[in-house]
Protein backbone atom coordinates (compact mmCIF):
# COMPACT_ATOMS: atom_id res chain seq x y z
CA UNK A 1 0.41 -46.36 3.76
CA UNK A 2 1.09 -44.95 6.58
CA UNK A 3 2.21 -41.18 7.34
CA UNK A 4 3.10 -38.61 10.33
CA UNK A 5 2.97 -34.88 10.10
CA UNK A 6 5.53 -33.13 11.73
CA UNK A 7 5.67 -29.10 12.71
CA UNK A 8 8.39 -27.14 12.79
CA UNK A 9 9.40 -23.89 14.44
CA UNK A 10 10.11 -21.71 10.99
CA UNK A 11 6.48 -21.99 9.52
CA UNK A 12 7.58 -25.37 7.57
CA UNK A 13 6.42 -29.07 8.10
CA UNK A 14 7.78 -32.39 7.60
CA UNK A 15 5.49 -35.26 6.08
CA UNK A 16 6.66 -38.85 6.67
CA UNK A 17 5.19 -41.49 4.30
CA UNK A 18 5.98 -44.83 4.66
CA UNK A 19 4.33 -47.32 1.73
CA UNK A 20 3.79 -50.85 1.94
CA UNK A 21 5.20 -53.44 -0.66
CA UNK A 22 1.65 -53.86 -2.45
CA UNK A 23 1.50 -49.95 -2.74
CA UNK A 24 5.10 -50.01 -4.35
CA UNK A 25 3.99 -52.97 -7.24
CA UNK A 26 1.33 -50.53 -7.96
CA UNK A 27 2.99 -47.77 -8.58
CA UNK A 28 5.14 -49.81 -10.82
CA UNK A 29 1.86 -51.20 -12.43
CA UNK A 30 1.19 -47.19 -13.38
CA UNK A 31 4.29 -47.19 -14.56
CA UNK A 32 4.56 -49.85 -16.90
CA UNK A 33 1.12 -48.90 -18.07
CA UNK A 34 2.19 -45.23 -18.93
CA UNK A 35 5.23 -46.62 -20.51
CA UNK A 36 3.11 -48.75 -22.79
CA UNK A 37 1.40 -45.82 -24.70
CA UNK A 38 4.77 -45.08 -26.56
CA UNK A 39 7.26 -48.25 -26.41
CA UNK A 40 7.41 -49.98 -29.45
CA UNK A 41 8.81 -53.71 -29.84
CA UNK A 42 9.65 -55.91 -32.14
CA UNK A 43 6.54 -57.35 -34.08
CA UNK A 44 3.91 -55.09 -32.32
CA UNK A 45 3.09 -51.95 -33.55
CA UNK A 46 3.82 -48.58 -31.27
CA UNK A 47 1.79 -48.98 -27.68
CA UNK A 48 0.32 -51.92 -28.54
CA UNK A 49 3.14 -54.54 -27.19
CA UNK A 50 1.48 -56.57 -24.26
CA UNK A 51 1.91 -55.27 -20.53
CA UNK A 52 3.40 -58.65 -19.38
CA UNK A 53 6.30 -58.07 -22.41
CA UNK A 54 6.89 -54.23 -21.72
CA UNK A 55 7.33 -55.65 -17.84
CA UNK A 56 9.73 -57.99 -19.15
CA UNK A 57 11.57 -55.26 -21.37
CA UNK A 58 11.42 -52.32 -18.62
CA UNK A 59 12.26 -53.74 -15.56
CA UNK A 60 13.81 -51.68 -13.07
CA UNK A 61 14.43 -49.00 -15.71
CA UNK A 62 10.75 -47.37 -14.53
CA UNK A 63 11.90 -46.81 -11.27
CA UNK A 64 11.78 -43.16 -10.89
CA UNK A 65 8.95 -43.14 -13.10
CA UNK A 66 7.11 -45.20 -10.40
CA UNK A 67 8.37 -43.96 -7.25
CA UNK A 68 7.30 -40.77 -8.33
CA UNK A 69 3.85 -41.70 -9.38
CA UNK A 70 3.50 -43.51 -5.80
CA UNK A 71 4.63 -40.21 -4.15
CA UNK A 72 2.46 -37.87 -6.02
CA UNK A 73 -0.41 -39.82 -6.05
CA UNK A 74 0.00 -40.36 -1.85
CA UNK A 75 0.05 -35.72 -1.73
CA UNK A 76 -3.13 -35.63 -3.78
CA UNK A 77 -5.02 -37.78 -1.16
CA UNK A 78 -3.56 -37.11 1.94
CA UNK A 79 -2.82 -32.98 1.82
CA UNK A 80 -5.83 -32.06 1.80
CA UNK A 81 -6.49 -34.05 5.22
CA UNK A 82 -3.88 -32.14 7.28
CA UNK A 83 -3.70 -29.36 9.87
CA UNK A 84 -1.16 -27.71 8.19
CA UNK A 85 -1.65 -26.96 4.89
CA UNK A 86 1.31 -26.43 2.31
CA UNK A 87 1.84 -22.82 1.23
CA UNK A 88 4.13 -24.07 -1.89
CA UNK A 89 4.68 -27.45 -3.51
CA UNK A 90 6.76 -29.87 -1.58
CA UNK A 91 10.39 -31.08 -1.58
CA UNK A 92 10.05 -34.67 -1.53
CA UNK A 93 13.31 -36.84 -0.38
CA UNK A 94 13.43 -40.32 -0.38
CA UNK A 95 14.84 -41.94 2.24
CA UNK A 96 14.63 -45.49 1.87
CA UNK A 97 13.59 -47.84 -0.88
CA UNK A 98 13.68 -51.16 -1.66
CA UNK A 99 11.55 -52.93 -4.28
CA UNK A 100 9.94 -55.70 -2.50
CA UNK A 101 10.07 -54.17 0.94
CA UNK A 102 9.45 -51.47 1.89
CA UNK A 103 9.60 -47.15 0.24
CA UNK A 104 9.98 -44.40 3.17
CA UNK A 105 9.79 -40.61 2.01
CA UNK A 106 9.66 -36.88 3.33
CA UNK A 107 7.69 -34.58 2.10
CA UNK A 108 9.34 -30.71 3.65
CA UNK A 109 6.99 -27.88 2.79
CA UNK A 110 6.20 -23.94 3.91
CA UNK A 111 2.95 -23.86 5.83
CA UNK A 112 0.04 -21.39 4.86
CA UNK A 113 0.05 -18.28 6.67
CA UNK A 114 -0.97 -18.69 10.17
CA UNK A 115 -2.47 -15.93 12.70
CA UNK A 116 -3.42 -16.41 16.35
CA UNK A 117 -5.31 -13.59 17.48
CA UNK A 118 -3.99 -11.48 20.56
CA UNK A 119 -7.10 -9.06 22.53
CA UNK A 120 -9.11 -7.12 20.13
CA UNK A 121 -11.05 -5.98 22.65
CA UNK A 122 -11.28 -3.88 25.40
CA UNK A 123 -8.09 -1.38 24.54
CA UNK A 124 -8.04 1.84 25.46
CA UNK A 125 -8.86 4.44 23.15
CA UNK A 126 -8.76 8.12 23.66
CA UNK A 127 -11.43 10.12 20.77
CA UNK A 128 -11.89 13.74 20.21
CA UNK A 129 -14.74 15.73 19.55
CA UNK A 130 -14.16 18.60 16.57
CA UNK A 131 -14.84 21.82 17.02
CA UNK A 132 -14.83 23.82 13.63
CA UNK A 133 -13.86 27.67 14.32
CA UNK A 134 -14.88 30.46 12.41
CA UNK A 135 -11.73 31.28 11.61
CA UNK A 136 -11.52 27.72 9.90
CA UNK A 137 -13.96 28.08 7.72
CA UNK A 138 -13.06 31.20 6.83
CA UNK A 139 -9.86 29.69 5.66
CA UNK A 140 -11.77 27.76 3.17
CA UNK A 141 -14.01 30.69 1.97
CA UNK A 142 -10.60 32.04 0.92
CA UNK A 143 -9.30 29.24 -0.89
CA UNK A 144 -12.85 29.65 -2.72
CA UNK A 145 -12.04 33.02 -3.49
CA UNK A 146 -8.51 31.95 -4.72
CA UNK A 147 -9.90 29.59 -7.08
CA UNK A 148 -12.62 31.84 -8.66
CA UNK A 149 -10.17 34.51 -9.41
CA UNK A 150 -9.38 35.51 -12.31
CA UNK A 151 -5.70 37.10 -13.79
CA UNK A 152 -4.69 40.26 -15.56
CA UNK A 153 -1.31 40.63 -16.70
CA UNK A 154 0.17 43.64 -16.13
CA UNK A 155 2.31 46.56 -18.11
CA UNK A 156 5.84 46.44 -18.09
CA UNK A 157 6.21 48.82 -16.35
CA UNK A 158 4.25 48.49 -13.05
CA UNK A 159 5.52 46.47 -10.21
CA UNK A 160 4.54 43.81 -8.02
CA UNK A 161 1.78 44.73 -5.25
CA UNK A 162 0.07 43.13 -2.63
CA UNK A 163 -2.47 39.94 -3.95
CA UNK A 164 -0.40 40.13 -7.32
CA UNK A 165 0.72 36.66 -8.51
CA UNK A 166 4.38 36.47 -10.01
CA UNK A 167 5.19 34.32 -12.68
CA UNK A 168 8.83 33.45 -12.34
CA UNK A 169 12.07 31.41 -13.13
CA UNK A 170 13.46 30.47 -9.95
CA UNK A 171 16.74 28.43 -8.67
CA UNK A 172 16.76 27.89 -5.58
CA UNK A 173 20.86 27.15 -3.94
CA UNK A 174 20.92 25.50 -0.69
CA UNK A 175 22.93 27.69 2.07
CA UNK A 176 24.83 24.30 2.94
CA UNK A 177 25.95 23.27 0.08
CA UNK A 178 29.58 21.98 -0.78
CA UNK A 179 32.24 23.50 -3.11
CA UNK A 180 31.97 20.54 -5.45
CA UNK A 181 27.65 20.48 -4.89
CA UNK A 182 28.22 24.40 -5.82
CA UNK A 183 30.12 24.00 -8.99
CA UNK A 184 27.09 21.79 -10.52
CA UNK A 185 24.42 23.20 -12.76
CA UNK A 186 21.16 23.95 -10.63
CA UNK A 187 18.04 23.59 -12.46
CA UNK A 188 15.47 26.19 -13.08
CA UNK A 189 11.91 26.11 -11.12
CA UNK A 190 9.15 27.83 -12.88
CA UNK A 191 6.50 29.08 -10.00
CA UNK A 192 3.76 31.21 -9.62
CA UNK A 193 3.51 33.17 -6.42
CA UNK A 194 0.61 34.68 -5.22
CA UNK A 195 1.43 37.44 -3.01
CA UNK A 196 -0.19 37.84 0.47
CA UNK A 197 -2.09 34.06 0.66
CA UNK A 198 -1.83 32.98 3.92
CA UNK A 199 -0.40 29.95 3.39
CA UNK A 200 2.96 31.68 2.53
CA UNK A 201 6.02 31.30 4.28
CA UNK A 202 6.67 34.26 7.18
CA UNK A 203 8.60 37.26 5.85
CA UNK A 204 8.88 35.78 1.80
CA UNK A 205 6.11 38.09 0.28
CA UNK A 206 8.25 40.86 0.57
CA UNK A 207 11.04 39.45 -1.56
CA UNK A 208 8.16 39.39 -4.28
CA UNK A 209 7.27 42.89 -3.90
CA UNK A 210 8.36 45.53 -6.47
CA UNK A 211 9.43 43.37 -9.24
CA UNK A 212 8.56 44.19 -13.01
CA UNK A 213 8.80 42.12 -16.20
CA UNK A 214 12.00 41.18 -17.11
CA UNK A 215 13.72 42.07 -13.66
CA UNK A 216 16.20 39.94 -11.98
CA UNK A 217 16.79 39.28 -7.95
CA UNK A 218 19.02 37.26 -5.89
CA UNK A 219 17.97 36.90 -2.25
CA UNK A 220 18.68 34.83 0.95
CA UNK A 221 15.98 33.69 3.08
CA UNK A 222 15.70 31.11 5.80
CA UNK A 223 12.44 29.00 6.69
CA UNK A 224 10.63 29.51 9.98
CA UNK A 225 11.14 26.88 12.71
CA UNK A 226 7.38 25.96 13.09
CA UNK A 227 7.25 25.88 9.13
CA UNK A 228 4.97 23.12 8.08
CA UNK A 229 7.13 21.16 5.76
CA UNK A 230 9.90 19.66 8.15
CA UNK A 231 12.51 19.37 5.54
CA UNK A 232 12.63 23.28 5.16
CA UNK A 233 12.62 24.54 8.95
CA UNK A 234 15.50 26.40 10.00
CA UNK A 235 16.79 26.04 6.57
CA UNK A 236 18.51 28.90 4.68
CA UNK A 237 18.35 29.35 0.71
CA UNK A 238 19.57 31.49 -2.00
CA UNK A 239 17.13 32.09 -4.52
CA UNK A 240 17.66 33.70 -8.13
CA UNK A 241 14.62 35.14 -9.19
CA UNK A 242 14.01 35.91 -13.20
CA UNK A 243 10.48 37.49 -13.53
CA UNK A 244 8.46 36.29 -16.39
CA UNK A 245 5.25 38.24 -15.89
CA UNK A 246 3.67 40.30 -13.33
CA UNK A 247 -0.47 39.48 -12.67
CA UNK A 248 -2.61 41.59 -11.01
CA UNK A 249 -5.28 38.93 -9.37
CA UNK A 250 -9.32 40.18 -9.09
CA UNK A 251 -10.83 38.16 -5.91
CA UNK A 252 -14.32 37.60 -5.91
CA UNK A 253 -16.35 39.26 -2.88
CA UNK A 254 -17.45 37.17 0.06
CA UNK A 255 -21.57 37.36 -0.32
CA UNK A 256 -24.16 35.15 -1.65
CA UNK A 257 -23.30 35.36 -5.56
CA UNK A 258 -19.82 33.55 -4.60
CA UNK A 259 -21.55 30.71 -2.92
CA UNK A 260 -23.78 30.26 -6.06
CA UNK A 261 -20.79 30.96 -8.44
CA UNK A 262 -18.77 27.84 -6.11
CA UNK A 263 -21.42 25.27 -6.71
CA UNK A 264 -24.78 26.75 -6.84
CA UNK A 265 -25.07 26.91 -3.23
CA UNK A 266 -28.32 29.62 -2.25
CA UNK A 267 -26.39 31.85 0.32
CA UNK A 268 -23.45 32.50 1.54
CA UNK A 269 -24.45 31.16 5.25
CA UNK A 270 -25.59 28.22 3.55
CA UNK A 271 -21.97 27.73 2.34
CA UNK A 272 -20.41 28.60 5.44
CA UNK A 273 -22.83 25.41 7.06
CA UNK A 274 -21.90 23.36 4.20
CA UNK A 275 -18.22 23.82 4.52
CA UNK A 276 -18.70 23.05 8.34
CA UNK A 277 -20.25 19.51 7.59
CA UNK A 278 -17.53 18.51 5.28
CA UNK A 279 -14.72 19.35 7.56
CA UNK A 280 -16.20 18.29 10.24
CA UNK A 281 -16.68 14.68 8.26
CA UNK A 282 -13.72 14.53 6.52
CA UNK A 283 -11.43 15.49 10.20
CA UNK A 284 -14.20 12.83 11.93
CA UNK A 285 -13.61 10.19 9.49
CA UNK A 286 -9.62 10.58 9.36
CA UNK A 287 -9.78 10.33 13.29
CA UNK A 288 -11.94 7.30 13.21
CA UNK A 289 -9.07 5.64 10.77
CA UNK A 290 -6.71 6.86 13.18
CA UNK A 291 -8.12 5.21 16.54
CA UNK A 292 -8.66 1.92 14.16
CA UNK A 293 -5.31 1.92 12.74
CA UNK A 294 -4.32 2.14 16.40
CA UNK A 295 -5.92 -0.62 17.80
CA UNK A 296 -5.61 -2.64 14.67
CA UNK A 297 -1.66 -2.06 15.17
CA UNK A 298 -2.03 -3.12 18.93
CA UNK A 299 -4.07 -6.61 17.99
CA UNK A 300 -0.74 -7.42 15.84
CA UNK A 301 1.55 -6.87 18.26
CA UNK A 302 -0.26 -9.08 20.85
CA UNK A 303 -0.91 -11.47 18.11
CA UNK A 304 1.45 -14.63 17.11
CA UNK A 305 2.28 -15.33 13.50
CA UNK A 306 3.79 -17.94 11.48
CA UNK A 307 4.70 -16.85 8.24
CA UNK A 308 6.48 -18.86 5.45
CA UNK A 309 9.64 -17.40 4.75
CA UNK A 310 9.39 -17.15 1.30
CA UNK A 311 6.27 -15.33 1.41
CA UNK A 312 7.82 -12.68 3.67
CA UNK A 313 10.72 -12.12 0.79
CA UNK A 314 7.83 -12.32 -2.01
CA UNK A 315 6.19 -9.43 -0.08
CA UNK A 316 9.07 -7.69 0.65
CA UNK A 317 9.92 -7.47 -3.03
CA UNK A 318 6.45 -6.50 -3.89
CA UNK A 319 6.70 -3.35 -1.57
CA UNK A 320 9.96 -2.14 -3.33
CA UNK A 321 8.38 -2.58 -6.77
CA UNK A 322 4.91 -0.75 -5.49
CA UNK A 323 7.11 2.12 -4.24
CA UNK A 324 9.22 2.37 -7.66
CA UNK A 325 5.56 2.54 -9.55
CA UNK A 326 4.64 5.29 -7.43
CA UNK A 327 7.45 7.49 -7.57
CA UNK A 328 7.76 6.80 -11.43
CA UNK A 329 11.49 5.72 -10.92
CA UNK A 330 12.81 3.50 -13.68
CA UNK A 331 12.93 0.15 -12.88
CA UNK A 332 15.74 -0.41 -10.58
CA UNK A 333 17.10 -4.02 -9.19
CA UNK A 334 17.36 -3.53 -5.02
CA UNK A 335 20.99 -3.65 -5.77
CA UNK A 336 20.77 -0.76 -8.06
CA UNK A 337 18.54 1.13 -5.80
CA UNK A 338 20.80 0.78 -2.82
CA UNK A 339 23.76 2.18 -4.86
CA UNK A 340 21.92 5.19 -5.81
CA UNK A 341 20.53 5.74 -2.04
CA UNK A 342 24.09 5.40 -0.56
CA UNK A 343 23.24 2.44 1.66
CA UNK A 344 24.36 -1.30 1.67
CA UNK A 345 22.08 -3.99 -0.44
CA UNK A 346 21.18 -5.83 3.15
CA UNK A 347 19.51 -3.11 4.42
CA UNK A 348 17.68 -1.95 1.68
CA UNK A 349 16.04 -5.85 1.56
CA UNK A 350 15.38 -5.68 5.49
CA UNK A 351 13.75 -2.26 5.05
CA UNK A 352 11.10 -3.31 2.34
CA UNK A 353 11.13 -6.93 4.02
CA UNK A 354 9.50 -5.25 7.67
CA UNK A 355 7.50 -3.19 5.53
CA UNK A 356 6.04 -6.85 3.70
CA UNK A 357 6.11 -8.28 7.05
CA UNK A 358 3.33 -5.22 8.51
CA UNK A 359 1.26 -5.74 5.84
CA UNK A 360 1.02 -9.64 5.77
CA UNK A 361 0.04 -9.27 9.82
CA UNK A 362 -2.43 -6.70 9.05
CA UNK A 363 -3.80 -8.62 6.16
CA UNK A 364 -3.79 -11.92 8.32
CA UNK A 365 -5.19 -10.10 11.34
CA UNK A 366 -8.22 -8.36 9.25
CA UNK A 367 -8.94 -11.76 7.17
CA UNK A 368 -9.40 -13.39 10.97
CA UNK A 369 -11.29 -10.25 12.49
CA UNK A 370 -13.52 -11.12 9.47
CA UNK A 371 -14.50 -14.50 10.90
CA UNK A 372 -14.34 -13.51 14.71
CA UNK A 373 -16.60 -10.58 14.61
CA UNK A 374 -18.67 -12.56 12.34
CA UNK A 375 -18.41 -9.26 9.16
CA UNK A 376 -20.72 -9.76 6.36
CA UNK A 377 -21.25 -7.26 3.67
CA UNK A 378 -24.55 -7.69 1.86
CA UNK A 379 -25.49 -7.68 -2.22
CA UNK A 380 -27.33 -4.78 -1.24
CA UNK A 381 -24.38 -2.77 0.60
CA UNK A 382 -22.10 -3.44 -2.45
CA UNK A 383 -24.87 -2.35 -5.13
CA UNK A 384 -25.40 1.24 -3.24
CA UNK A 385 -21.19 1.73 -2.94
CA UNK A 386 -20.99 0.60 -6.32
CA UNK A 387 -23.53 3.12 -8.00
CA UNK A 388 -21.78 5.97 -5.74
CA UNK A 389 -18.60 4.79 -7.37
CA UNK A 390 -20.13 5.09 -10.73
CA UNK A 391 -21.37 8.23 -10.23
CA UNK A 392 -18.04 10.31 -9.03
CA UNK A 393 -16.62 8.57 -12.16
CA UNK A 394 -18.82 9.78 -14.45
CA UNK A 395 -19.05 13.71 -12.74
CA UNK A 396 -15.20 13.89 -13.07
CA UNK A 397 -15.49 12.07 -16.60
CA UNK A 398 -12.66 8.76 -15.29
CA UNK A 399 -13.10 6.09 -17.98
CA UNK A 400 -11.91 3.47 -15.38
CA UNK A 401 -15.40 0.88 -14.22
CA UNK A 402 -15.24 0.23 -10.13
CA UNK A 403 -14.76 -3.34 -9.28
CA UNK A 404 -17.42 -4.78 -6.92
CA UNK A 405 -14.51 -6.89 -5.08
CA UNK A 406 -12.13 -4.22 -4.23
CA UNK A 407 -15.33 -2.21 -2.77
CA UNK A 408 -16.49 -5.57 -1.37
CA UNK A 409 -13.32 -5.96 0.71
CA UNK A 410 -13.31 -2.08 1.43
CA UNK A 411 -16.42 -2.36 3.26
CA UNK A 412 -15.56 -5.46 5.12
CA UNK A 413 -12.42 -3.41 6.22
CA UNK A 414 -14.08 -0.42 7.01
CA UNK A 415 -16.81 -3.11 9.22
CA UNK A 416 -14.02 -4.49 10.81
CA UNK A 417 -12.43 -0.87 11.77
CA UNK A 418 -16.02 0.08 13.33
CA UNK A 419 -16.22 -3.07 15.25
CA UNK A 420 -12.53 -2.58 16.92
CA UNK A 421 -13.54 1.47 17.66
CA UNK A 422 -17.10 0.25 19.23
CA UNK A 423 -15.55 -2.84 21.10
CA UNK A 424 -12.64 -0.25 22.58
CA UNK A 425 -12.61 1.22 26.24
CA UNK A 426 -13.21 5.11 25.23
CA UNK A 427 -12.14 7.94 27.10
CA UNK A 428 -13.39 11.51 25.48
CA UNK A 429 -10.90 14.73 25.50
CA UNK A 430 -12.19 18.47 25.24
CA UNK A 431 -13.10 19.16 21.97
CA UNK A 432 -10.59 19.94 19.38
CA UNK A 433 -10.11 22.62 16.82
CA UNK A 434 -8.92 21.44 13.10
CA UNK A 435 -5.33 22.49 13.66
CA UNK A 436 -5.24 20.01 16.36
CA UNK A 437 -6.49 17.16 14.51
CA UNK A 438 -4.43 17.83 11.74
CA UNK A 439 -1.00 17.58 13.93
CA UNK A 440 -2.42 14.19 15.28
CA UNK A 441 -3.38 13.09 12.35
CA UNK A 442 0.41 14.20 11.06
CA UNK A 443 1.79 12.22 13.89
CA UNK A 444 -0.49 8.94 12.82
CA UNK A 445 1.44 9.35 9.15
């Protein structure tokens, strides 16, 4: 036997296999022999006729019985010996064959996934330092406050005031919409709105102020510019306001018996230092992801891949599926779900398919960072991330047991993140305050 692989450009390989005449009669041999076990003939009972007669009453008719056992039996010994490995079963094609001479075949297959690293090394990398401002945590110490208070419903009678919360029905019209968008039924909203939280939208408290039980109110209102949800800046409304109840809301004050109402904490300074850690890890942490999404998104670019193509549409339709799960939208065909999202099937498939195609190179790139940078995650590593894991699932009572390989490969991830950071050319900036990290952090997303 003798055989030649041959790459191609499209992740795919040719395999040429040409078999010599005594490698052909044994094949047939096979044949004959697996033939045997359920011919029956004339004055023999069932699989017991002699090899030399079952020859004689066969003949040629084994022929693609044998040619495929020849074929078969040549993938089993010599795949396993080649550069390229096959990513899905071949497609085999004969392309000559004659008995006594001579049996020539191709074997076409995808390729495994293949990555050639570009520089992980060396990039440029520009960190910040965090700076938490009073003011920052004192943002915090409110939402404490906001989630220790506690509710009063009020008379009839008496109005909304400043720090009540307003239970109400509320539809709220677009200023843009058509005629025909107009004439539709709008659904109802039921909200509660706390008056005066800071978080509030510029100017709306004062639609909610004055209202009783029972009272009805149209208004118009338009969003801020620099309001934080994009969609809504600039934008105008109409809302109808029904009011279901009117609260008057009792705020805990800022001193040492909230901090040990919160979570047992001794003082309220000690809180205040607390909350200062956290944000400070939770902003420092986020950042780090950022800079090693960064450079992790750099190493693809200048990285070469050769991906099989039916792994790329596999992906592709794994991503549409994920994002269906999520958003808890029935389960749509891509045709389906291009109809409903006003767009033509063809780009719907290339959208998810790029979206496949990142995450195979990330994958591809982290699973060969793994071996470059030499990552191991020890027994030991795993135990202590597992028994944390355990923990936070038993204080907030989740019935569902971590599994030591996803945390396995979430440390190796996170190793592999710390080793692009570290390996990076840094640059510091002035410190930053949490506003600031949260707009480049919104950027990042």
């Amino acid at each position: 036997m003798e055989y030649k692989l041959t790459k191609n450009d499209n992740a795919t390989a040719d395999l040429s296999i040409t078999f010599t005449p005594e490698e052909i009669e044994e094949g047939f041999k096979k044949a004959y022999e697996r033939a045997q076990k359920s011919l029956k003939v004339n004055g023999f009972r069932k699989g017991k006729a002699p090899i030399d007669m079952v020859r004689k009453v066969l003949g040629e008719s084994v022929t693609d019985d044998a040619l495929n056992i020849i074929i078969n039996d040549s993938l089993l010994q010599l795949l396993p010996k080649l550069e390229h490995m096959p990513y899905n079963a071949p497609s085999v094609k004969i392309e000559k064959y004659e008995r006594n001479d001579t049996l020539e075949a191709i074997a076409s297959f995808e390729i495994t996934p293949q990555v050639t690293l570009g520089s992980y090394t060396g990039h440029k990398l520009q960190v910040h330092k965090l700076k938490v401002k009073p003011e920052e945590i004192d943002s915090e110490i409110e939402e404490i406050r906001f989630n220790l208070a506690k509710i009063q419903l009020k008379e009839e009678e008496e109005t909304s005031q400043d720090t009540d919360m307003v239970e109400a029905k509320v539809r709220t019209i677009p200023a843009d919409l058509t005629e025909e968008e107009k004439a539709k039924e709008i659904p109802e909203s039921s909200i509660q709105y706390y008056i005066g939280k800071k978080a509030n939208p510029k100017g709306l408290d004062e639609h909610f102020m004055g209202l009783k039980t029972g009272e009805e109110k149209s208004f118009a209102y338009t969003y801020p510019e620099d309001h934080p949800g994009e969609q809504f800046r600039g934008k105008s409304f109409t809302f109808e306001v029904n009011v279901v109840a009117v609260n008057k809301v009792m705020y805990p004050e800022i001193d040492d018996d909230l901090a040990i109402e919160w979570n047992e904490t001794e003082t309220l300074q000690k809180l205040r230092e607390n909350l200062e850690n956290d944000i400070t890890k939770y902003y420092e942490d986020s950042l780090h992801e950022m800079y090693s999404q960064d450079i992790l998104n750099r190493v693809v670019e200048d990285s070469q891949f050769e991906i099989p193509e039916s792994l790329l549409k596999t992906e592709g339709e794994n991503v549409f599926k994920e994002m269906l799960y999520r958003q808890r939208i029935p389960q749509f065909t891509m045709e389906q779900y291009a109809e409903a999202v006003k767009d033509t099937l063809e780009n719907v498939e290339k959208t998810f398919q790029e979206m496949g195609t990142r995450r195979i190179k990330n994958s591809l790139v982290l699973m060969k960072l793994t071996s470059e940078a030499k990552v191991e995650v020890s027994e030991e590593e795993v135990q202590a991330e597992l028994e944390k894991a355990q923990q936070h699932a038993e204080q907030h009572q989740q019935d569902q047991k971590p599994d030591p390989k996803v945390i396995r490969e979430n440390l190796t991830i996170q190793k592999i993140f710390r080793f692009l950071v570290d390996n990076a050319k840094k640059t510091k900036s002035n410190d930053i305050t949490v506003d600031d990290a949260k707009k480049l952090l919104s950027k990042e997303s």
